[in-house]
Protein backbone atom coordinates (compact mmCIF):
# COMPACT_ATOMS: atom_id res chain seq x y z
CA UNK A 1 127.27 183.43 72.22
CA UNK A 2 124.08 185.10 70.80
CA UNK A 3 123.14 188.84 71.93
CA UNK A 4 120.52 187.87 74.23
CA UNK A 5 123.13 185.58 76.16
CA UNK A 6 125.24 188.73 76.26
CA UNK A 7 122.80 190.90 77.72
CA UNK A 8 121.54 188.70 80.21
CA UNK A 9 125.38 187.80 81.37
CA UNK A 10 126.12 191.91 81.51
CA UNK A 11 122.69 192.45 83.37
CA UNK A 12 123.45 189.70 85.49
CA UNK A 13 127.04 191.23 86.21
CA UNK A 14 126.08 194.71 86.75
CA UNK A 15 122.91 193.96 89.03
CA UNK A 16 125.46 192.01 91.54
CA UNK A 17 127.68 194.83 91.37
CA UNK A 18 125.19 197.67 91.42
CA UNK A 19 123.69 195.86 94.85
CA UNK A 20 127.24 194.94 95.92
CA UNK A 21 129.07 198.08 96.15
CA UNK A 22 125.59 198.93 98.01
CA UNK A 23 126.83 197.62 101.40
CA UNK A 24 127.32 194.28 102.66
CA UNK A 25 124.22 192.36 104.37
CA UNK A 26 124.21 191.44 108.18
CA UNK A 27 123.98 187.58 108.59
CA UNK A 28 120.53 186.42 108.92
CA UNK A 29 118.49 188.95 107.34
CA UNK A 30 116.52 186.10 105.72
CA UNK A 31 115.12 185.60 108.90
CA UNK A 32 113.92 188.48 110.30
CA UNK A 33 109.76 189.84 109.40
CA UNK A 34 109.49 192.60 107.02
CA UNK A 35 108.22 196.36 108.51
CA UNK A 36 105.58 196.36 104.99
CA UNK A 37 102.64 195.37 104.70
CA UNK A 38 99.70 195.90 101.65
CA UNK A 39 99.99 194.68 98.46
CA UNK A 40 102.66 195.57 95.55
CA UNK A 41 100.11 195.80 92.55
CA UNK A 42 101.35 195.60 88.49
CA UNK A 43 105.12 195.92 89.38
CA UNK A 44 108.21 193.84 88.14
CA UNK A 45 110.65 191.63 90.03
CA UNK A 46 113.05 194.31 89.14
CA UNK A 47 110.76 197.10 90.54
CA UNK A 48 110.08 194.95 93.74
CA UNK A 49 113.66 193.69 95.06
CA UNK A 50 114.70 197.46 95.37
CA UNK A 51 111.73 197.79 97.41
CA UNK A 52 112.46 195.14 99.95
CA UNK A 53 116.24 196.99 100.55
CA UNK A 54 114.36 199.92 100.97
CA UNK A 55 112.17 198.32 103.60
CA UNK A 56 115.44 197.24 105.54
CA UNK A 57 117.30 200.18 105.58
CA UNK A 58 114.23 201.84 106.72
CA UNK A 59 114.42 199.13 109.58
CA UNK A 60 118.29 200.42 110.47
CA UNK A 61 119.84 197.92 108.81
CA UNK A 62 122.31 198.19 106.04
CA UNK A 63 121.23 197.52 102.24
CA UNK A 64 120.48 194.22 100.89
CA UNK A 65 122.80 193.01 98.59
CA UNK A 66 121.68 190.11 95.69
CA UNK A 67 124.39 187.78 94.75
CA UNK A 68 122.92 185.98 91.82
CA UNK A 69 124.34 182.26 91.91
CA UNK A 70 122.87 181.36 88.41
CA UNK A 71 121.46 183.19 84.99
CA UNK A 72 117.64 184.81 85.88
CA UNK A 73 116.52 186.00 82.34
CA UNK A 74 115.16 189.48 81.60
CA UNK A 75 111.41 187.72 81.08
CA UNK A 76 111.75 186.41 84.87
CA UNK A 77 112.78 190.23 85.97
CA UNK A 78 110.03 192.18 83.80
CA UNK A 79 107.24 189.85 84.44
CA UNK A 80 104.49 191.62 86.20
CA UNK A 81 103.77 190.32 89.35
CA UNK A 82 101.10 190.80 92.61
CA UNK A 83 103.01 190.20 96.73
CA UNK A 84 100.10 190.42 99.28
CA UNK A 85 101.86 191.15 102.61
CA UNK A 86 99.53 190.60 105.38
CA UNK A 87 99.02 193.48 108.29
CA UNK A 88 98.56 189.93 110.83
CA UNK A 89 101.98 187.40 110.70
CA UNK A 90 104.37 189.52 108.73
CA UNK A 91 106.56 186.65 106.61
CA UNK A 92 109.96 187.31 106.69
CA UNK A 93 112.44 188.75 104.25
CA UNK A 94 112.96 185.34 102.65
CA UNK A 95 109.19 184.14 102.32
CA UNK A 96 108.20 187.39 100.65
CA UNK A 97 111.21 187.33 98.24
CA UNK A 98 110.80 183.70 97.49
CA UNK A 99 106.92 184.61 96.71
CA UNK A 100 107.80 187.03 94.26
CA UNK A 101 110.61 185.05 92.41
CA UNK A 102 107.70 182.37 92.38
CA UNK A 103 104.94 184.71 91.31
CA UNK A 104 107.61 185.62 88.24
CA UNK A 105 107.96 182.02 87.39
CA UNK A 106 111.01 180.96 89.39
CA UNK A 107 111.61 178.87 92.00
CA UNK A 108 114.73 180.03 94.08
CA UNK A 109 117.08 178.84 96.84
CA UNK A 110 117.96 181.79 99.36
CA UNK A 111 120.87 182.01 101.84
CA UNK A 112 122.44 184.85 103.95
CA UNK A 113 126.12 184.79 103.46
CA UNK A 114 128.25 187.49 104.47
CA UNK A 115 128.04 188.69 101.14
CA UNK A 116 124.36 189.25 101.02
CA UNK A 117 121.79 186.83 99.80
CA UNK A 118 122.22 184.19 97.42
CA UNK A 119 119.78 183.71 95.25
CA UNK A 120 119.79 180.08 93.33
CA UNK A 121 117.54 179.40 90.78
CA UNK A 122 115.57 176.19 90.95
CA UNK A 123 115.02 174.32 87.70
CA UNK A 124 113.14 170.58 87.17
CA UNK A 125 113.22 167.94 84.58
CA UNK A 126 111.32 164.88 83.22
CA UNK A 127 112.56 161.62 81.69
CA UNK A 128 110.57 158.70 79.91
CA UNK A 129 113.24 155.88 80.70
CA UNK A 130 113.67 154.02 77.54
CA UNK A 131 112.70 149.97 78.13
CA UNK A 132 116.35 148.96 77.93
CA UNK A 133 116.74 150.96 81.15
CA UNK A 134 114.11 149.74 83.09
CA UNK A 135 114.93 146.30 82.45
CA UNK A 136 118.34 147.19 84.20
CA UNK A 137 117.04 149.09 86.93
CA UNK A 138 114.88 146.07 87.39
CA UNK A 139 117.37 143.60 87.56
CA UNK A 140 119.80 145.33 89.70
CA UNK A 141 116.49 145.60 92.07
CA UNK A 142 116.69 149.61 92.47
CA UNK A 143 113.64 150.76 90.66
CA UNK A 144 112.23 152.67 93.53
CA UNK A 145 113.15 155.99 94.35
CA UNK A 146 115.62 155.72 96.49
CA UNK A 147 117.86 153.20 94.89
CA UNK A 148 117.57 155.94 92.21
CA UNK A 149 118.81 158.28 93.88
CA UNK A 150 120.88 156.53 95.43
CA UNK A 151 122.93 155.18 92.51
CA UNK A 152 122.59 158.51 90.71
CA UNK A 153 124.39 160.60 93.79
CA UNK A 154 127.02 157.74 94.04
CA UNK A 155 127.64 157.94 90.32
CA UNK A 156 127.78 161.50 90.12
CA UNK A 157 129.33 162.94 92.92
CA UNK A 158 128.60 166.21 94.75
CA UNK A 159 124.91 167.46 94.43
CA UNK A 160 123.44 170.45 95.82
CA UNK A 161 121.61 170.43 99.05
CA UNK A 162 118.45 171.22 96.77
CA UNK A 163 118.46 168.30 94.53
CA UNK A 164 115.43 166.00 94.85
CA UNK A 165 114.60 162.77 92.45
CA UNK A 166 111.36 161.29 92.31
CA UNK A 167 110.49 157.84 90.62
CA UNK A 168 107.05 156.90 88.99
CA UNK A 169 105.76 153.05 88.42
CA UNK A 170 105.40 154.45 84.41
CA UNK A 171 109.03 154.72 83.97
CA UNK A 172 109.16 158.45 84.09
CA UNK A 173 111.70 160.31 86.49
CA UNK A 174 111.12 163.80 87.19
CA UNK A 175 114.44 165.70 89.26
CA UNK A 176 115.07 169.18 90.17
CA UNK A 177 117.76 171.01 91.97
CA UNK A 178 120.20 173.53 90.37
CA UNK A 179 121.14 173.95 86.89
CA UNK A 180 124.33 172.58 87.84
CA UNK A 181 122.46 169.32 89.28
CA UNK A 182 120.43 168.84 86.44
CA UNK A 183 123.21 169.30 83.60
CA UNK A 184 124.66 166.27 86.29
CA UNK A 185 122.20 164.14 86.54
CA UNK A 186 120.84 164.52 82.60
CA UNK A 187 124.66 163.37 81.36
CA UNK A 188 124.29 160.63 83.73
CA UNK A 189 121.15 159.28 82.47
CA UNK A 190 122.01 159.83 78.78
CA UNK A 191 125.65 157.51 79.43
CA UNK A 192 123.08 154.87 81.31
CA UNK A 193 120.99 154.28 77.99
């Protein structure tokens, strides 16, 4: 393991334990609108989540805890990012912390568990289907994207509730989901061919 992969697994580690021994998160959190409004200027995602458990314990409610369900490099947390919250519709918790994961470069997953809030990264991929392939998907009469996904979920198993597959005329297959989902789905497709 190379010392970059350390230091993001030890970040990783301490992060969910510094938020952890924090407090514990009252279900549905994700739901409720946030008390701030303006607009968080030249911080970090690491500057900014503190922020938002600062906005709910100013609201009463106990500290938000982030349980990190996959790696989130150091480039993701230190990017500088921008969160408009408007004075008119506050979002809730979960829109604004998905828009700042996203305005880092990361699309995320978020649940309330009883734990605090999971946080899944969101990853995608793209495959050129070799000929060989196609001809099969053709003759078994499942080139469309649904008997795609279809025979992928039946051949691999259990996906995540995030997983999508979509299917292009061109022979290219783009799929997202977990990392978990893609590491799935990419050994599936490299046994097919």
């Amino acid at each position: 393991m190379t010392l970059a992969n350390n230091n993001m697994k030890t970040h990783l580690l301490v992060i969910t334990l510094m938020f952890s021994a924090l407090g514990h998160l009252p279900a549905q959190i994700l739901e409720s609108k946030v008390p701030w409004t303006g607009t968080a200027r030249n911080t970090t995602l690491r500057e900014f989540l503190p922020r938002i458990q600062g906005w709910s314990e100013g609201q009463g409610k106990k500290t938000i805890s982030y349980i990190y369900m996959g790696i989130i490099s150091d480039q993701i947390f230190d990017k500088q990012i921008r969160v408009r919250i408007p004075a008119e519709d506050k979002p809730s918790y979960e829109d604004v912390i998905r828009l700042a994961f996203e305005r880092a470069g990361m699309k995320v997953a978020l649940k309330d568990s009883d734990r605090g809030i999971e946080v899944t990264p969101i990853y995608s991929r793209i495959l050129k289907l070799n000929d060989d392939t196609l001809k099969r998907l053709r003759a078994s009469k499942i080139e469309t994207t649904d008997g795609i996904s279809k025979k992928v979920k039946s051949r691999v198993g259990d996906l995540s509730n995030h997983f999508w597959l979509r299917y292009m005329d061109d022979g290219v297959l783009s799929f997202g989901g977990t990392n978990e989902d893609i590491t799935k789905v990419a050994r599936f497709f490299a046994k097919y061919e």
